[in-house]
PDB file of N, CA and C in Angstrom:
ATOM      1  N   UNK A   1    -114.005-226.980  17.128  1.00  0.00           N
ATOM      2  CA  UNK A   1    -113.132-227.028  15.971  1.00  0.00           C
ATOM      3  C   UNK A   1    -111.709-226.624  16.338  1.00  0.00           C
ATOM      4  N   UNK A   2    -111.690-225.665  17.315  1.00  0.00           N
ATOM      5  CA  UNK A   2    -110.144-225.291  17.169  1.00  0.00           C
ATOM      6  C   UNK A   2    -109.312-226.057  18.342  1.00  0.00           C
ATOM      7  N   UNK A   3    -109.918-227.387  18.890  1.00  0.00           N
ATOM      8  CA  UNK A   3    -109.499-228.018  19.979  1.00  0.00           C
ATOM      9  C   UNK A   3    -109.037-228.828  18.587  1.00  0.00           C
ATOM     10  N   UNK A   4    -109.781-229.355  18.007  1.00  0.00           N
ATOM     11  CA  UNK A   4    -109.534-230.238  16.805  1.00  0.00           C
ATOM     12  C   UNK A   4    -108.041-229.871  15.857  1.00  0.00           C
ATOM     13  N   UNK A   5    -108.292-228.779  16.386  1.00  0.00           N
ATOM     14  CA  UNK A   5    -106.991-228.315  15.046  1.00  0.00           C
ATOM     15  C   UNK A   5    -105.565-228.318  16.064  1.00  0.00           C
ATOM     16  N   UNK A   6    -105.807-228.036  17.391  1.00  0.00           N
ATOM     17  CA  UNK A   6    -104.299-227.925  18.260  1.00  0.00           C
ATOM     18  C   UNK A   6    -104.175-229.404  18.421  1.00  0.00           C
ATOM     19  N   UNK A   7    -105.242-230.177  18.258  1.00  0.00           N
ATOM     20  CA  UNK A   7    -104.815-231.731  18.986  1.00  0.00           C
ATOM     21  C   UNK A   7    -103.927-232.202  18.434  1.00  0.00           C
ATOM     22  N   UNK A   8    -102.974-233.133  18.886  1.00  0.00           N
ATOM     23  CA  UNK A   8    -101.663-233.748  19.004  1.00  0.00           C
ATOM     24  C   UNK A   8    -102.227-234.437  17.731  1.00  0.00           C
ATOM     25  N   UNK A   9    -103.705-235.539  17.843  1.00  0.00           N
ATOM     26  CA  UNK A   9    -103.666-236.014  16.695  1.00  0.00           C
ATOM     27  C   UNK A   9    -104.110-235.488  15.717  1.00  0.00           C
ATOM     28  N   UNK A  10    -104.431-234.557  15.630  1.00  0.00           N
ATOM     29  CA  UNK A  10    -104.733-234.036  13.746  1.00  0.00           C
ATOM     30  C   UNK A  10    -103.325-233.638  13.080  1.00  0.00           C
ATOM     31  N   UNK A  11    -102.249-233.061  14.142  1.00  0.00           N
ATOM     32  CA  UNK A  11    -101.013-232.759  13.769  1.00  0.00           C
ATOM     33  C   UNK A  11    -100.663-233.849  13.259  1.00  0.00           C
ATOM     34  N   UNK A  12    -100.591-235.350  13.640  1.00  0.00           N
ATOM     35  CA  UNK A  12     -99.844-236.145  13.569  1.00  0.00           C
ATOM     36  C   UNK A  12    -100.541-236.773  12.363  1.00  0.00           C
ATOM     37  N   UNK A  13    -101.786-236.402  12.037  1.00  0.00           N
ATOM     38  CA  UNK A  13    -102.840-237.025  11.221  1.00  0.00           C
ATOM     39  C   UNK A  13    -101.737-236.372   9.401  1.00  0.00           C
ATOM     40  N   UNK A  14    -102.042-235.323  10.140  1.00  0.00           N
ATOM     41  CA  UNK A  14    -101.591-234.121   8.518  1.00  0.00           C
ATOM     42  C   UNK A  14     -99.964-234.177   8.277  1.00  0.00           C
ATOM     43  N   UNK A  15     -99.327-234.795   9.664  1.00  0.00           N
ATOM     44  CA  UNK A  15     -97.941-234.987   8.943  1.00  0.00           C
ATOM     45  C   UNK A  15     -97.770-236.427   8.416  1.00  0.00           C
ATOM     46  N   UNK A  16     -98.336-237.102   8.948  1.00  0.00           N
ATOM     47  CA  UNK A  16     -98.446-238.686   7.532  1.00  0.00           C
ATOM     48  C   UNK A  16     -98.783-238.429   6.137  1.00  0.00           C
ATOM     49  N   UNK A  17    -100.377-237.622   6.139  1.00  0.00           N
ATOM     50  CA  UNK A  17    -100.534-237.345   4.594  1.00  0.00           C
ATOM     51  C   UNK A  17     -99.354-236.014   3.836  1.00  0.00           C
ATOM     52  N   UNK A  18     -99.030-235.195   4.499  1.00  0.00           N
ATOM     53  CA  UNK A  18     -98.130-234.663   3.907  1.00  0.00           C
ATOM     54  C   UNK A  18     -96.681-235.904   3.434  1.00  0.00           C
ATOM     55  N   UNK A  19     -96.183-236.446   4.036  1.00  0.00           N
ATOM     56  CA  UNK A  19     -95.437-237.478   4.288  1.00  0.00           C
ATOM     57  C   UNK A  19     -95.654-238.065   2.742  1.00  0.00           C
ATOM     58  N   UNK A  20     -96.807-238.840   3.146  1.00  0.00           N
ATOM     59  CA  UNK A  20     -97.468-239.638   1.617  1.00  0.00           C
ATOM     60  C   UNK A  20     -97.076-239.165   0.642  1.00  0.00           C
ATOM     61  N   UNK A  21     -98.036-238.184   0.579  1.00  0.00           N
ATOM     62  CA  UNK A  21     -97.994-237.101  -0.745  1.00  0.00           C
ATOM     63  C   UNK A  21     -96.530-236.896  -1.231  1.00  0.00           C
ATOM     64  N   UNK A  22     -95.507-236.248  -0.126  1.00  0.00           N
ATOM     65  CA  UNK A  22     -94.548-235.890  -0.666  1.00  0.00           C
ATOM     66  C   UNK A  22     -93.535-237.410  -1.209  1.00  0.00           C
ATOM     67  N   UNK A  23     -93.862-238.740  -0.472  1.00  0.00           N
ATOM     68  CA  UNK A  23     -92.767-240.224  -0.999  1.00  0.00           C
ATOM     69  C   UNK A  23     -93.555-240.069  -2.761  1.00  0.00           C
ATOM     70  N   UNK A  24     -95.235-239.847  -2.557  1.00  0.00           N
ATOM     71  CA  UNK A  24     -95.501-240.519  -4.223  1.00  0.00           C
ATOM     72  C   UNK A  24     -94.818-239.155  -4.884  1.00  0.00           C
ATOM     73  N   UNK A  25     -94.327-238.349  -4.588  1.00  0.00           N
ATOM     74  CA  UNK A  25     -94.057-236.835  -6.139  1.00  0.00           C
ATOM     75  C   UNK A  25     -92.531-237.208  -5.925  1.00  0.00           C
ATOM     76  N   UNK A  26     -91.580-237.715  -5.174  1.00  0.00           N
ATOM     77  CA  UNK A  26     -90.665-238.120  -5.177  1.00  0.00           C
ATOM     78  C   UNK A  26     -90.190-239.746  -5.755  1.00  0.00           C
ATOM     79  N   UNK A  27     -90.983-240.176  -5.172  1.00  0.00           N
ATOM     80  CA  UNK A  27     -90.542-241.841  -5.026  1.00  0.00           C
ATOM     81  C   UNK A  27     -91.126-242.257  -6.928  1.00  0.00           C
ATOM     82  N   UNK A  28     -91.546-241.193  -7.544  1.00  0.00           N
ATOM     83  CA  UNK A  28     -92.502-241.686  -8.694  1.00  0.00           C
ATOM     84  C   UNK A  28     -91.180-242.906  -9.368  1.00  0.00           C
ATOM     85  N   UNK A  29     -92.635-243.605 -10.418  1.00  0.00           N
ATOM     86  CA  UNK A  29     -91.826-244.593 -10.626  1.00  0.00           C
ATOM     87  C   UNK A  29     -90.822-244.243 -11.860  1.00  0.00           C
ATOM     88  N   UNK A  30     -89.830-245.324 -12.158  1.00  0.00           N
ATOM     89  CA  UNK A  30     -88.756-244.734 -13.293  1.00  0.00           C
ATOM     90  C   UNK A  30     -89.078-245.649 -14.408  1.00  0.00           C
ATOM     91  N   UNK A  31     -88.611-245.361 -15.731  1.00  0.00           N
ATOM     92  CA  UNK A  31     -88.905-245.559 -16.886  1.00  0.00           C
ATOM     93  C   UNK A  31     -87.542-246.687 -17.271  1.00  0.00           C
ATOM     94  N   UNK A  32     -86.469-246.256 -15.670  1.00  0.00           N
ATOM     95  CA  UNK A  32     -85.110-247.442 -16.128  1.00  0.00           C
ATOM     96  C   UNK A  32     -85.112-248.460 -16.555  1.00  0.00           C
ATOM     97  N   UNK A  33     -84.861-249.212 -17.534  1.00  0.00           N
ATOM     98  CA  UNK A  33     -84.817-250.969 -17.561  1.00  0.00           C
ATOM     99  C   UNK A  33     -83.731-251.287 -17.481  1.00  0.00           C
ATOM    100  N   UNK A  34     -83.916-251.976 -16.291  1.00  0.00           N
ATOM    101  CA  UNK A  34     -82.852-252.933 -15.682  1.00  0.00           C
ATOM    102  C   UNK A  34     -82.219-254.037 -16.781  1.00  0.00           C
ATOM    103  N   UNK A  35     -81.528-253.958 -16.884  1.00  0.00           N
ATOM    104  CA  UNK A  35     -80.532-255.159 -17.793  1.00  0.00           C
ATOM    105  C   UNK A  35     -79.299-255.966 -16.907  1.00  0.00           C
ATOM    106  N   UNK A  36     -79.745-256.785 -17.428  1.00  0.00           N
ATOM    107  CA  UNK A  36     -78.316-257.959 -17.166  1.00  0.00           C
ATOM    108  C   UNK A  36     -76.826-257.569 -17.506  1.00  0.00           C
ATOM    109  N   UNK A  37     -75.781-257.776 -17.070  1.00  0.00           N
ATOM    110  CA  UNK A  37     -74.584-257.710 -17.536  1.00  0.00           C
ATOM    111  C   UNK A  37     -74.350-258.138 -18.766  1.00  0.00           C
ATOM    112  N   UNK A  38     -74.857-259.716 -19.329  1.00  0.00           N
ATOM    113  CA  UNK A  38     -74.487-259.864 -20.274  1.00  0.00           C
ATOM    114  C   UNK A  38     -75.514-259.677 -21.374  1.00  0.00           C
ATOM    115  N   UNK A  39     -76.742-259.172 -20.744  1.00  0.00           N
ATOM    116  CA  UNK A  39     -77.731-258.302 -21.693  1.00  0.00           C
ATOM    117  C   UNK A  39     -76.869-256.777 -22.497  1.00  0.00           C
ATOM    118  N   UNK A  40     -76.514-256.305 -21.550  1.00  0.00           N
ATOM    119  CA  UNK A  40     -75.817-255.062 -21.553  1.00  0.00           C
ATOM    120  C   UNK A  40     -74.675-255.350 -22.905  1.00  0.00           C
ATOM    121  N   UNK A  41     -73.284-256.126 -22.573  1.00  0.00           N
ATOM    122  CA  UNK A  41     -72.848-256.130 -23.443  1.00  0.00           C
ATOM    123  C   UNK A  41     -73.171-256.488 -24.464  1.00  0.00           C
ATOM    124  N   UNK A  42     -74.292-257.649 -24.850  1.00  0.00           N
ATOM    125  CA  UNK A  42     -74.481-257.835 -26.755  1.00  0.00           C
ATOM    126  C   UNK A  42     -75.386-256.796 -26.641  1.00  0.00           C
ATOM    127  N   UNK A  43     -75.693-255.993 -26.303  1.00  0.00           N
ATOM    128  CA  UNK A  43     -75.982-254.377 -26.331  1.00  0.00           C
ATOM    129  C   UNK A  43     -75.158-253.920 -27.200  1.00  0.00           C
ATOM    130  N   UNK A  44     -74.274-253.531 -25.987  1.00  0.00           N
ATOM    131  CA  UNK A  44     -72.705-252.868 -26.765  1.00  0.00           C
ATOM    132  C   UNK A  44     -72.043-253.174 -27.966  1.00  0.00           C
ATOM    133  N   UNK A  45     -71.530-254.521 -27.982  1.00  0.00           N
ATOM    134  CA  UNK A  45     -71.301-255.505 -28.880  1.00  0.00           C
ATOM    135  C   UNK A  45     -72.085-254.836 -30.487  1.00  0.00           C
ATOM    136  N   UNK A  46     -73.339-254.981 -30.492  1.00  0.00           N
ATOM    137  CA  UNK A  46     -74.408-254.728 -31.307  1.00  0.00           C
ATOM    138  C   UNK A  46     -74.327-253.006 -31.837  1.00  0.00           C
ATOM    139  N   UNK A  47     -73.877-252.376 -31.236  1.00  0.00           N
ATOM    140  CA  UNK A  47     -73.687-250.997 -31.122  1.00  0.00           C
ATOM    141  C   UNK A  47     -75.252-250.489 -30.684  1.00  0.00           C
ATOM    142  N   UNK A  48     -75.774-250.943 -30.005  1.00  0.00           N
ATOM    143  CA  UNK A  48     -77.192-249.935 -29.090  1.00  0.00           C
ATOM    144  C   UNK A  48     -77.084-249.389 -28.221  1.00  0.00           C
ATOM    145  N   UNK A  49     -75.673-249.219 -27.512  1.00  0.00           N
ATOM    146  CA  UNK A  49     -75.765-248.423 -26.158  1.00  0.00           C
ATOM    147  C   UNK A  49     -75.176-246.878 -26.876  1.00  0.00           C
ATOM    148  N   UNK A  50     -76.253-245.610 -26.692  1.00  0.00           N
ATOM    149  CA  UNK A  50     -75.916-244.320 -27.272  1.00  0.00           C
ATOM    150  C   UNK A  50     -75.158-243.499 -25.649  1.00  0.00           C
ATOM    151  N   UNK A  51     -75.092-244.150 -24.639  1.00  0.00           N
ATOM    152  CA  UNK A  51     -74.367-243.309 -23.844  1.00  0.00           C
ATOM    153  C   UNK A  51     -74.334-244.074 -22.608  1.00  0.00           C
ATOM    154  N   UNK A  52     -73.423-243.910 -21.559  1.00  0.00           N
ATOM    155  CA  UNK A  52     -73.057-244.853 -20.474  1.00  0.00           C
ATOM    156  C   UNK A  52     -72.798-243.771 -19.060  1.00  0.00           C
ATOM    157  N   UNK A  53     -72.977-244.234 -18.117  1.00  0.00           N
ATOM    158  CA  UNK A  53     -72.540-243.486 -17.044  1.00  0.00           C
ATOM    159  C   UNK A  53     -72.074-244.524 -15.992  1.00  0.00           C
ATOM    160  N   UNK A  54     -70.669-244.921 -15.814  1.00  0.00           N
ATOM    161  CA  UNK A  54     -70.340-246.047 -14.950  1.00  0.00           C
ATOM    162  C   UNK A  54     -70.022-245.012 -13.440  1.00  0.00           C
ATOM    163  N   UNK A  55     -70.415-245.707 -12.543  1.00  0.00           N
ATOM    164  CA  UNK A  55     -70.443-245.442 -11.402  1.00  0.00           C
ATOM    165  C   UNK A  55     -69.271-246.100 -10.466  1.00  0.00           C
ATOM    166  N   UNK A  56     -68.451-246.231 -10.624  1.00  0.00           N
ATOM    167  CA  UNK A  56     -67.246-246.810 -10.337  1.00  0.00           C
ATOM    168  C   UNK A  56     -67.377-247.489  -8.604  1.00  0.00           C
ATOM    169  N   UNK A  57     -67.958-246.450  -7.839  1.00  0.00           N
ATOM    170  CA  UNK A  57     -67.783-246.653  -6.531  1.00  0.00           C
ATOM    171  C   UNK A  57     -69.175-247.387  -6.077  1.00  0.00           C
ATOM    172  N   UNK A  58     -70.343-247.312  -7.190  1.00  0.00           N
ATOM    173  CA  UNK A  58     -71.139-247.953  -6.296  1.00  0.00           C
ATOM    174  C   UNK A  58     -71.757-249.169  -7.917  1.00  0.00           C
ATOM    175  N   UNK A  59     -70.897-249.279  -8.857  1.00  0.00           N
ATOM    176  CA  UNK A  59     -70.837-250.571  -9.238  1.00  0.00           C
ATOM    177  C   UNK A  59     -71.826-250.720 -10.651  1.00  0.00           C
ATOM    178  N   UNK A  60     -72.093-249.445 -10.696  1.00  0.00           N
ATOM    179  CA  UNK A  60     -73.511-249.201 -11.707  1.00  0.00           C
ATOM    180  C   UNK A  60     -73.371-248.207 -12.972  1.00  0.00           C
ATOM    181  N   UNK A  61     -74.103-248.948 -14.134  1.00  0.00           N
ATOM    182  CA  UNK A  61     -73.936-248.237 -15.266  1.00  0.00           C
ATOM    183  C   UNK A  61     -75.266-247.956 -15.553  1.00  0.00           C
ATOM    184  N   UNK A  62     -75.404-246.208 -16.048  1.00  0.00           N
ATOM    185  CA  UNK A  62     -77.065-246.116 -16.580  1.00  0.00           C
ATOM    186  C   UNK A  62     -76.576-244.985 -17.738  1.00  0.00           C
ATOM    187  N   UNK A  63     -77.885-244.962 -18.201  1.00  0.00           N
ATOM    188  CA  UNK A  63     -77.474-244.538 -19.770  1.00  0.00           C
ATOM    189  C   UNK A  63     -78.173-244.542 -20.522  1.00  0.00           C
ATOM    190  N   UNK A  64     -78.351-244.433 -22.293  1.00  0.00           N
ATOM    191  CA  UNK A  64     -79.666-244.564 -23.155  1.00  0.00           C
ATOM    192  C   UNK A  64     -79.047-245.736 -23.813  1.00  0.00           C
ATOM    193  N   UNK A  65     -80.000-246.244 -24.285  1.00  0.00           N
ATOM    194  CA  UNK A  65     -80.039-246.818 -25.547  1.00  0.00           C
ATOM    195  C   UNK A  65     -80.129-246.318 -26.818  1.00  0.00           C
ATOM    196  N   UNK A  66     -79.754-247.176 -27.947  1.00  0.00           N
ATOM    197  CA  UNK A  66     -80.368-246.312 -29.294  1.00  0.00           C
ATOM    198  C   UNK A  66     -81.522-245.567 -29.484  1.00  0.00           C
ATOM    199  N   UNK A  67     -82.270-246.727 -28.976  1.00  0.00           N
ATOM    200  CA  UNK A  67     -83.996-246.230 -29.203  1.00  0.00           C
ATOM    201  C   UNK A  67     -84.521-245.196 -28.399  1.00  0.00           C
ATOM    202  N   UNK A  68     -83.307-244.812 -27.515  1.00  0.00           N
ATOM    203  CA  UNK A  68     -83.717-243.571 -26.766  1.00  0.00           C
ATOM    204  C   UNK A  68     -84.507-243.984 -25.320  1.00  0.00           C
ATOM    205  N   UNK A  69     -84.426-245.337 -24.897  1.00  0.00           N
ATOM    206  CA  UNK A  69     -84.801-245.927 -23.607  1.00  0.00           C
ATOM    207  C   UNK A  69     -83.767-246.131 -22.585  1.00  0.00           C
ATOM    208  N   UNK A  70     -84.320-245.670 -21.766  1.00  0.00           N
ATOM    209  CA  UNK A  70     -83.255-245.625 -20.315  1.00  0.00           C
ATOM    210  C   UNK A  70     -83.060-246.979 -19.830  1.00  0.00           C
ATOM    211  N   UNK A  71     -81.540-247.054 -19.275  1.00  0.00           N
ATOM    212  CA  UNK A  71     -81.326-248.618 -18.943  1.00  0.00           C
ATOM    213  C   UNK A  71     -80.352-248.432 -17.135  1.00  0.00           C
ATOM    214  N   UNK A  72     -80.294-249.362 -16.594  1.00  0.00           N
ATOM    215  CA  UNK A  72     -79.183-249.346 -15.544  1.00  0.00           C
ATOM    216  C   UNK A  72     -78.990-250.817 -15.482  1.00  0.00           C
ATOM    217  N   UNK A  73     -77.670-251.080 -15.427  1.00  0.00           N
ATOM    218  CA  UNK A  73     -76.778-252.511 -15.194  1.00  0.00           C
ATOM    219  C   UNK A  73     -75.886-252.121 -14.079  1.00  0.00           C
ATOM    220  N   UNK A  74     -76.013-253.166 -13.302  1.00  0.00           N
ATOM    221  CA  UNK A  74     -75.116-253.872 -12.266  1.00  0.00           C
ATOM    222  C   UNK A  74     -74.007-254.287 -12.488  1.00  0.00           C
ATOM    223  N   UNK A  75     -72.734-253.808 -12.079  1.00  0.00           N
ATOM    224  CA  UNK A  75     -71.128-255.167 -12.581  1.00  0.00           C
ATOM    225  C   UNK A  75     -70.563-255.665 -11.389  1.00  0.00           C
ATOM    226  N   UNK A  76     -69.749-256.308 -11.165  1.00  0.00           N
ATOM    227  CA  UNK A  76     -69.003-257.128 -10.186  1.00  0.00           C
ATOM    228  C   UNK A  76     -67.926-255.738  -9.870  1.00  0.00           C
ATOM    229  N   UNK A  77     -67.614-255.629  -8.875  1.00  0.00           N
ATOM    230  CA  UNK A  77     -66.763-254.839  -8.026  1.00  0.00           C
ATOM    231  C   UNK A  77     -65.248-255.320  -8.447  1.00  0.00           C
ATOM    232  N   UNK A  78     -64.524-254.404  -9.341  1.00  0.00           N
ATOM    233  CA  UNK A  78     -63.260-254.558  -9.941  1.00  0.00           C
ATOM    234  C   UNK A  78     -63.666-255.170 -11.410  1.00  0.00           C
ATOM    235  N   UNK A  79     -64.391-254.808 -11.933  1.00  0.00           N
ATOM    236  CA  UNK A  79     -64.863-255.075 -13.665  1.00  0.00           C
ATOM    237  C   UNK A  79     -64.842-254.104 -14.282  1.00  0.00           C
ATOM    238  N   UNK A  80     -64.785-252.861 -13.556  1.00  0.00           N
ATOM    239  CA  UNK A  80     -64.987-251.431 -14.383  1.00  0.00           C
ATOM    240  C   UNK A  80     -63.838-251.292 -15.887  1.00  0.00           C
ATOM    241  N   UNK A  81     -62.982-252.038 -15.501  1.00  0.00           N
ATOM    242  CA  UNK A  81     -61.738-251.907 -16.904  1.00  0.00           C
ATOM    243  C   UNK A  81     -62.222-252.521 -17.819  1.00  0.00           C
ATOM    244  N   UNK A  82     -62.944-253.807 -17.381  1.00  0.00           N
ATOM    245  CA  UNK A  82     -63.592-254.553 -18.695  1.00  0.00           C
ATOM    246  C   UNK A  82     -64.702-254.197 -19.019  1.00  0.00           C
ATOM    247  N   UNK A  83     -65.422-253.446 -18.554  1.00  0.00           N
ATOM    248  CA  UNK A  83     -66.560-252.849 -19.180  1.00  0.00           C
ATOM    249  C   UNK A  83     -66.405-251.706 -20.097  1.00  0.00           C
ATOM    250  N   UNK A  84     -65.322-251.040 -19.204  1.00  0.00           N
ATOM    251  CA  UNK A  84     -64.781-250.169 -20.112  1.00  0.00           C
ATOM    252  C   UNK A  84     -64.615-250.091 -21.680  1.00  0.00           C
ATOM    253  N   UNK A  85     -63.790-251.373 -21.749  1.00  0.00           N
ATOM    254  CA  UNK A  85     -63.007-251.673 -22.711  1.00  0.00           C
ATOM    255  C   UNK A  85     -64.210-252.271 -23.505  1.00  0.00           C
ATOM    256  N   UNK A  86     -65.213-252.763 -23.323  1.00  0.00           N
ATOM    257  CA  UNK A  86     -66.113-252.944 -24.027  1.00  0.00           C
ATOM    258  C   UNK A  86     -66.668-252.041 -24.699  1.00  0.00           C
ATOM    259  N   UNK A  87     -67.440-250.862 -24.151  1.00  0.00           N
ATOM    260  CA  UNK A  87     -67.902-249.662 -24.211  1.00  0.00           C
ATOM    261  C   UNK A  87     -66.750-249.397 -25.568  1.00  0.00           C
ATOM    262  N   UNK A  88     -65.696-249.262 -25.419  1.00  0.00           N
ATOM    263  CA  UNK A  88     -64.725-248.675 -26.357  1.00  0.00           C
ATOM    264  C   UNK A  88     -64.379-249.199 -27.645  1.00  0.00           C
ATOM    265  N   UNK A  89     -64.704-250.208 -27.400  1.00  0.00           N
ATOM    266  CA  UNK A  89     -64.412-250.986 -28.552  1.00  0.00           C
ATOM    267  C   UNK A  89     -66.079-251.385 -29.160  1.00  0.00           C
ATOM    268  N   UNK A  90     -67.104-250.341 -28.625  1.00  0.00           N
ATOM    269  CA  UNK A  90     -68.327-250.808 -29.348  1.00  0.00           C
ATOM    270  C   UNK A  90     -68.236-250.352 -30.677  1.00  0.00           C
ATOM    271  N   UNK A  91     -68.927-250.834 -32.005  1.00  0.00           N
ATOM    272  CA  UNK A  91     -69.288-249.830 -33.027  1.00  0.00           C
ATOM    273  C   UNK A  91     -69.776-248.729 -32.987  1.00  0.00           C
ATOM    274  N   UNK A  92     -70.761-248.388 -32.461  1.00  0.00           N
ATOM    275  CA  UNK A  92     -71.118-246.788 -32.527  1.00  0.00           C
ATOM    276  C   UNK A  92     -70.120-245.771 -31.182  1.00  0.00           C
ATOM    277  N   UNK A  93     -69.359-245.983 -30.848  1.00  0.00           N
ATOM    278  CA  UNK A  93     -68.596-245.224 -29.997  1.00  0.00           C
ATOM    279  C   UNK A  93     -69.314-244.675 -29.024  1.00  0.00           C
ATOM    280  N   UNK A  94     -69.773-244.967 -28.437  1.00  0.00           N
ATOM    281  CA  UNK A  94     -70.898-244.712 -26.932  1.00  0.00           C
ATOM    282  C   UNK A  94     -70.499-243.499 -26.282  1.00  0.00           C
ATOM    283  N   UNK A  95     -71.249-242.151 -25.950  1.00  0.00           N
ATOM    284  CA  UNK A  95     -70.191-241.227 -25.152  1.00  0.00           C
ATOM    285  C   UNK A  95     -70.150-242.166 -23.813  1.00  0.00           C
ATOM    286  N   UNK A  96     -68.898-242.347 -23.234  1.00  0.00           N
ATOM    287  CA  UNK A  96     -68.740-242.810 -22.027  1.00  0.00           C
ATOM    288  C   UNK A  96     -68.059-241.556 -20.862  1.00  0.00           C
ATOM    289  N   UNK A  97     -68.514-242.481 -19.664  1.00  0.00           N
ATOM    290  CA  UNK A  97     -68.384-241.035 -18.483  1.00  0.00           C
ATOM    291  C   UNK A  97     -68.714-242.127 -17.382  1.00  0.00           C
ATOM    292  N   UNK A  98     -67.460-241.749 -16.546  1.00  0.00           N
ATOM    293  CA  UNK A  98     -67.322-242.350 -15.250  1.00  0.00           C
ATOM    294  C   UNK A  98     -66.966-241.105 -14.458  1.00  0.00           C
ATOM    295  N   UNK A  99     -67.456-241.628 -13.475  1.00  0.00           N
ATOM    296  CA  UNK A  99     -67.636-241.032 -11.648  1.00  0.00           C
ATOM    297  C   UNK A  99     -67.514-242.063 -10.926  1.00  0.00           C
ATOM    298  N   UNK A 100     -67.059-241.192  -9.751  1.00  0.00           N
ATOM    299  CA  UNK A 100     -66.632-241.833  -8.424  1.00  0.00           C
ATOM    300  C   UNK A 100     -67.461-241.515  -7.326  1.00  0.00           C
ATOM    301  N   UNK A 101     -68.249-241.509  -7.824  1.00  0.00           N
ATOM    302  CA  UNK A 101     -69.698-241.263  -6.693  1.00  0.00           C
ATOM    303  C   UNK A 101     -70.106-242.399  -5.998  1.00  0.00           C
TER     304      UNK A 101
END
């Protein structure tokens, strides 16, 4: 038994399942729904987006919805003003919040 326990492979055995274990309590899955750009705005448009987080540097907006469901949208690189301006001009006034992350 204790040849079993120094061997190279049980080490290597127990650092895969540790490995495992730790991608599924990390990697778990997300509740985000992905939306389209122009899903997103007759969103906005509509007044259902309750909050926004534009990501300026890596191109991405996530946020709630009315109904209290998590969303993330994709924009074209140099659109952030017009999304903006969407967001702002929605009916329900969306809290908005950009970073440069």
């Amino acid at each position: 038994m204790r040849k079993l326990l120094r061997s190279t492979i049980f080490y290597i055995v127990l650092a895969v399942i540790v490995l495992l274990v730790a991608f599924q309590a990390f990697a778990g899955g997300t509740d985000r729904q992905k939306l389209s750009l122009s899903a997103f705005e007759r969103k906005a448009a509509a007044g259902e987006v309750r909050a926004a987080e534009l990501s300026d540097r890596d191109h991405v907006i996530t946020g709630t919805l009315a109904d209290n469901s998590k969303y993330k949208v994709t924009y074209a690189d140099r659109d952030t003003a017009n999304v903006l301006n969407q967001l702002r001009s929605a009916k329900n006034h969306p809290d908005v919040k950009v970073t440069q992350r």
